[in-house]
Protein backbone atom coordinates (compact mmCIF):
# COMPACT_ATOMS: atom_id res chain seq x y z
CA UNK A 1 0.00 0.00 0.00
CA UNK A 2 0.90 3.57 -1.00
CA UNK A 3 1.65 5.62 1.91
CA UNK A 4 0.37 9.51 1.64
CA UNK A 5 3.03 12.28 1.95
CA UNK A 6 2.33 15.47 3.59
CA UNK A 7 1.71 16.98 -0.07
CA UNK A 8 -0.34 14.49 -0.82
CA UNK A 9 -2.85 15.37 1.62
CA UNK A 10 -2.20 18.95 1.23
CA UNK A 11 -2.90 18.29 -2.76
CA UNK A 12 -6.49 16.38 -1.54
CA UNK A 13 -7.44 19.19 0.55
CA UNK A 14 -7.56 21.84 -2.19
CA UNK A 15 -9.26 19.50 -4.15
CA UNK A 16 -11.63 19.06 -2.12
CA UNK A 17 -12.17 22.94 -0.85
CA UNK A 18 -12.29 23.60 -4.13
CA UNK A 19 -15.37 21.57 -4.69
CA UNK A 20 -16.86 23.12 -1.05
CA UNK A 21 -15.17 25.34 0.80
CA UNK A 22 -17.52 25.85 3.84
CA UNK A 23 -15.57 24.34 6.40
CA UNK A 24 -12.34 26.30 5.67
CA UNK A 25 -14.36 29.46 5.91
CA UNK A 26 -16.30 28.54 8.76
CA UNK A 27 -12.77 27.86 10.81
CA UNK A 28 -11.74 31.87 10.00
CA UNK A 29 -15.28 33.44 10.79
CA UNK A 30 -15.94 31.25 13.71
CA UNK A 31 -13.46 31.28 17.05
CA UNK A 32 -14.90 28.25 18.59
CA UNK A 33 -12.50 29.12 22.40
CA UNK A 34 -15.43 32.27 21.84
CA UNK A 35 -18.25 29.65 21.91
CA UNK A 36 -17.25 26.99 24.11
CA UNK A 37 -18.91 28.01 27.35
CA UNK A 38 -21.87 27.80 25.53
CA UNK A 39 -21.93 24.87 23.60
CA UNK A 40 -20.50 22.95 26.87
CA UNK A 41 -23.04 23.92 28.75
CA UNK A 42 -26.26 22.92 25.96
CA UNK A 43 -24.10 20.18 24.47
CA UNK A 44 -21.96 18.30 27.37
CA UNK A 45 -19.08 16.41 26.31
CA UNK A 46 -19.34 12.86 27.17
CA UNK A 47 -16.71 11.81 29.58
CA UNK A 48 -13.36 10.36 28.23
CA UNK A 49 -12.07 7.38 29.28
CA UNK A 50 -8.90 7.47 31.25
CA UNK A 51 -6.41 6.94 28.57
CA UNK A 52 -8.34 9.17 26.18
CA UNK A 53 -8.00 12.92 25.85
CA UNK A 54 -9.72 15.32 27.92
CA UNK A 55 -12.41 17.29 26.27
CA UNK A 56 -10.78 20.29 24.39
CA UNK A 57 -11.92 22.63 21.90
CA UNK A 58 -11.85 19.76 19.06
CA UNK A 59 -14.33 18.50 20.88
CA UNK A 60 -17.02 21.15 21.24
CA UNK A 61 -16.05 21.85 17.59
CA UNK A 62 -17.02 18.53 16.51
CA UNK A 63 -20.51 19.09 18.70
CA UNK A 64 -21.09 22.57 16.95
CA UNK A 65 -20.17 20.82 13.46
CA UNK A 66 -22.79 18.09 14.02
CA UNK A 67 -25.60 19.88 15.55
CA UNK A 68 -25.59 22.32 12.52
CA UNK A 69 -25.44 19.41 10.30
CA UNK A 70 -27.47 17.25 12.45
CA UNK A 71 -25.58 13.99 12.69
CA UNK A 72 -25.75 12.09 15.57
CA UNK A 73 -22.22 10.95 17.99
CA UNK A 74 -22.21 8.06 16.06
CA UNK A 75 -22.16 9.64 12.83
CA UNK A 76 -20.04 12.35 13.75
CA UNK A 77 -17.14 10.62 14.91
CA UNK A 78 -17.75 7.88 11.83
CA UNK A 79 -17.17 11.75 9.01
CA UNK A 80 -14.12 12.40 11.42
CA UNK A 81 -12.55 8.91 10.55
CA UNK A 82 -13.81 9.23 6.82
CA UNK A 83 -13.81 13.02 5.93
CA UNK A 84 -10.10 14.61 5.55
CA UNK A 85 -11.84 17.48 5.73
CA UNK A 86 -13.60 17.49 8.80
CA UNK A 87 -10.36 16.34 10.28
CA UNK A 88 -8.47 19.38 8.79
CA UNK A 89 -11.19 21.43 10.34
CA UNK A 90 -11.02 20.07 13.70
CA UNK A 91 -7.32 20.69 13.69
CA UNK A 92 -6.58 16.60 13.31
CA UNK A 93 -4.06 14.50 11.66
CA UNK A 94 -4.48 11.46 10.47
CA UNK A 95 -1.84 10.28 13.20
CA UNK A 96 -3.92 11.55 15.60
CA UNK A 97 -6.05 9.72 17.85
CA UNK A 98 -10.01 10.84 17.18
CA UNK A 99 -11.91 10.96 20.55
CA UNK A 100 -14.69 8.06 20.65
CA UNK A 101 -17.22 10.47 22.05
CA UNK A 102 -18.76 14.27 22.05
């Protein structure tokens, strides 16, 4: 198997923000550290598991992103595996490990 380079990816994302660029624009009109109060407090994060992450800003991004697109956990966290681009959006790598829960 082919392993992606850094430019690879980088050559995938303008592809695809070419084709929709809503997310990209949403991260520079939106300042989510602004909002999380808020969206903690009508959207809890579930609790993490010990050798998880604690809930950070990814997280309450992710909840914002699927409220407004109305996805449930489930489906959320199954775009985040699938989608490059809601990983770019929530700041992720592909190394990175996606939290299991929002």
């Amino acid at each position: 198997m082919t392993q992606l380079s850094m430019f690879d990816t980088e050559k995938q994302l303008e592809k695809i923000y070419e084709i929709n660029d809503f997310l990209p624009k949403l991260s520079v009109f939106v300042d989510f550290e602004h909002f999380r109060p808020l969206i903690d407090q009508h959207c809890p994060v579930k609790p993490q598991p010990k050798d998880g992450k604690s809930p950070t800003i990814t997280s309450s991004s992710a909840k914002f992103l699927s409220s407004n697109i109305y996805l449930s956990d489930e489906q959320t966290e199954l775009q985040i595996h699938d989608r490059l681009s809601f990983q770019h959006f929530l700041g992720l790598t592909r190394a990175d490990k996606i939290p299991a829960s929002f």
